[in-house]
N, C-alpha and C. Protein backbone atom coordinates (compact mmCIF):
# COMPACT_ATOMS: atom_id res chain seq x y z
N UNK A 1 -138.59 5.63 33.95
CA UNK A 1 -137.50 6.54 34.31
C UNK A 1 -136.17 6.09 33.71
N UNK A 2 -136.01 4.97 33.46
CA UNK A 2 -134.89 4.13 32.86
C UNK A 2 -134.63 4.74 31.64
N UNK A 3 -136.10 4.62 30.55
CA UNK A 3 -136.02 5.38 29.52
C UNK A 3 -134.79 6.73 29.21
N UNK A 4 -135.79 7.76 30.11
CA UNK A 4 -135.38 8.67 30.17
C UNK A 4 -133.55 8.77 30.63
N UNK A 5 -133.61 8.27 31.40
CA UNK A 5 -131.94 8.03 32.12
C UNK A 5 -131.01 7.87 30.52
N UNK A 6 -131.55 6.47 29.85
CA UNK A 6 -130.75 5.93 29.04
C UNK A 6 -130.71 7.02 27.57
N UNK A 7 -131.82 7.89 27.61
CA UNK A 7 -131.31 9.05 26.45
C UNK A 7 -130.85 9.99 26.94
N UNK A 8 -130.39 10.35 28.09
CA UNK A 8 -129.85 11.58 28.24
C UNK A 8 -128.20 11.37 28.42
N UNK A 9 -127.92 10.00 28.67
CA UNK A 9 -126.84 9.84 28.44
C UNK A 9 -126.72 9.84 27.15
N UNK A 10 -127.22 8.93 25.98
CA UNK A 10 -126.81 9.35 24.48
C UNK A 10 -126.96 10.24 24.43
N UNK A 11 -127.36 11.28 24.91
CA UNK A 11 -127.08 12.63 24.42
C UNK A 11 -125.65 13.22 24.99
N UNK A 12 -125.41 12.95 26.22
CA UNK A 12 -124.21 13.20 26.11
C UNK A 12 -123.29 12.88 25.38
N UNK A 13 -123.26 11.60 25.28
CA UNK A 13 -122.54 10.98 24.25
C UNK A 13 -122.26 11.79 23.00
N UNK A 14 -123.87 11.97 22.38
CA UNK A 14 -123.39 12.45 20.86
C UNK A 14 -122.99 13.88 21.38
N UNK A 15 -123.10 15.12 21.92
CA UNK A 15 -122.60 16.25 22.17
C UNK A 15 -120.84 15.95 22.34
N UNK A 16 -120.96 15.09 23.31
CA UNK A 16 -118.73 14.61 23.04
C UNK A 16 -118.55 13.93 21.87
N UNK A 17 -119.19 13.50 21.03
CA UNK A 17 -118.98 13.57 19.89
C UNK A 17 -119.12 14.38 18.66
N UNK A 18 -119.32 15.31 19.15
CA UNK A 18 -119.81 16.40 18.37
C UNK A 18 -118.83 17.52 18.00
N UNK A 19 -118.43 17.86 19.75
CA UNK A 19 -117.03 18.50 19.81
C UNK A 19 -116.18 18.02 20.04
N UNK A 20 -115.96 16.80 19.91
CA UNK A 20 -114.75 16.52 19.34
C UNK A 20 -114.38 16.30 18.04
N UNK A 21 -114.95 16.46 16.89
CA UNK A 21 -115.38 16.62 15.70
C UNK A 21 -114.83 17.91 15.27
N UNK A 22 -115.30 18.76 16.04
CA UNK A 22 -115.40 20.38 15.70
C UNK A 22 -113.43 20.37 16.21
N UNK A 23 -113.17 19.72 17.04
CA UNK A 23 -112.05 20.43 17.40
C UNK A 23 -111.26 19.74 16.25
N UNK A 24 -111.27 18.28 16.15
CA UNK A 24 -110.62 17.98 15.05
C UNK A 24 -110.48 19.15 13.42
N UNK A 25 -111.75 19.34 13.35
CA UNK A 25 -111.65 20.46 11.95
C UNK A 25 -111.05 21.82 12.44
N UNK A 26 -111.21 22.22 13.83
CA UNK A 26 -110.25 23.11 13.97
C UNK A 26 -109.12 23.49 14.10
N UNK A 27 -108.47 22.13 14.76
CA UNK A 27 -106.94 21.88 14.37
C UNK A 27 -106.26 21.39 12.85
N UNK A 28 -107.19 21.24 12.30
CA UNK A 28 -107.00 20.81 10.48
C UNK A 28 -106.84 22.10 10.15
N UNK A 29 -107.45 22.69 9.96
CA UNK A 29 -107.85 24.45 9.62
C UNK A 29 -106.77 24.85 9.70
N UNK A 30 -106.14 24.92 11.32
CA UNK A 30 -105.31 25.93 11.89
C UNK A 30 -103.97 25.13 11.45
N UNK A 31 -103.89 24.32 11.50
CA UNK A 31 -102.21 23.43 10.37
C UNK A 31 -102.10 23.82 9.37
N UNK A 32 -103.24 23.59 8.87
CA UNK A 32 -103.47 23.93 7.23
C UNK A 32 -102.98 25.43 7.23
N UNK A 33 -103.52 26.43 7.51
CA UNK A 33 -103.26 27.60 7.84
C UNK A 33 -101.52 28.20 8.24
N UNK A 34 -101.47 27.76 8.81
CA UNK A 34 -99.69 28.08 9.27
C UNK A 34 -98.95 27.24 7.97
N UNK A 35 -99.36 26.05 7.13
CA UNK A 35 -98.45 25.43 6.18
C UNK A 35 -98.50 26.63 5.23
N UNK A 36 -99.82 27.35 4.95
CA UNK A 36 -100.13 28.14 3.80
C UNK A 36 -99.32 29.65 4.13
N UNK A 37 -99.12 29.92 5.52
CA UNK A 37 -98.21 31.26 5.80
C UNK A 37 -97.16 30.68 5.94
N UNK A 38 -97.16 29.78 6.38
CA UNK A 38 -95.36 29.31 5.76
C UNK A 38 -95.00 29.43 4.49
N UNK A 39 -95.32 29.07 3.78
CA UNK A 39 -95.54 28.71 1.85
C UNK A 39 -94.90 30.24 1.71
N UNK A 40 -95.99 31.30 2.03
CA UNK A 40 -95.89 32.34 1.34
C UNK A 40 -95.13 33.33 2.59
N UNK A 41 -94.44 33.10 3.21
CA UNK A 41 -92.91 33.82 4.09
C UNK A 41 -92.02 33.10 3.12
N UNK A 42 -92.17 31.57 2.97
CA UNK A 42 -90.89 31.37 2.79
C UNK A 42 -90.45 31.70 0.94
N UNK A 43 -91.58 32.28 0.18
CA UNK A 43 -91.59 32.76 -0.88
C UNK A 43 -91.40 34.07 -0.87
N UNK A 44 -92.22 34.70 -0.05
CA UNK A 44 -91.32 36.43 0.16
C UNK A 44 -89.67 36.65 -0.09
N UNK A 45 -88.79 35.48 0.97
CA UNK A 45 -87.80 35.17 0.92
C UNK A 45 -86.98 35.11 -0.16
């Protein structure tokens, strides 16, 4: 039963590591994103 105990926690583990991963590339994205509509407002200008 130990077994079992001790992989279901690594699984939690890797799942919070997983999304936290995902959120990291989603806040990259979304920076990235507002620098690039910035760029091109402040070139409309």
């Amino acid at each position: 039963s130990s077994f079992i105990q001790t992989s279901l926690e690594d699984s939690d583990i890797d799942s919070d590591l997983r999304s936290t991963s995902c959120l990291n590339l989603l806040d990259l994205a979304l920076k990235r994103g507002l620098y690039i509509a910035k760029k091109r407002l402040s070139r409309v200008d």
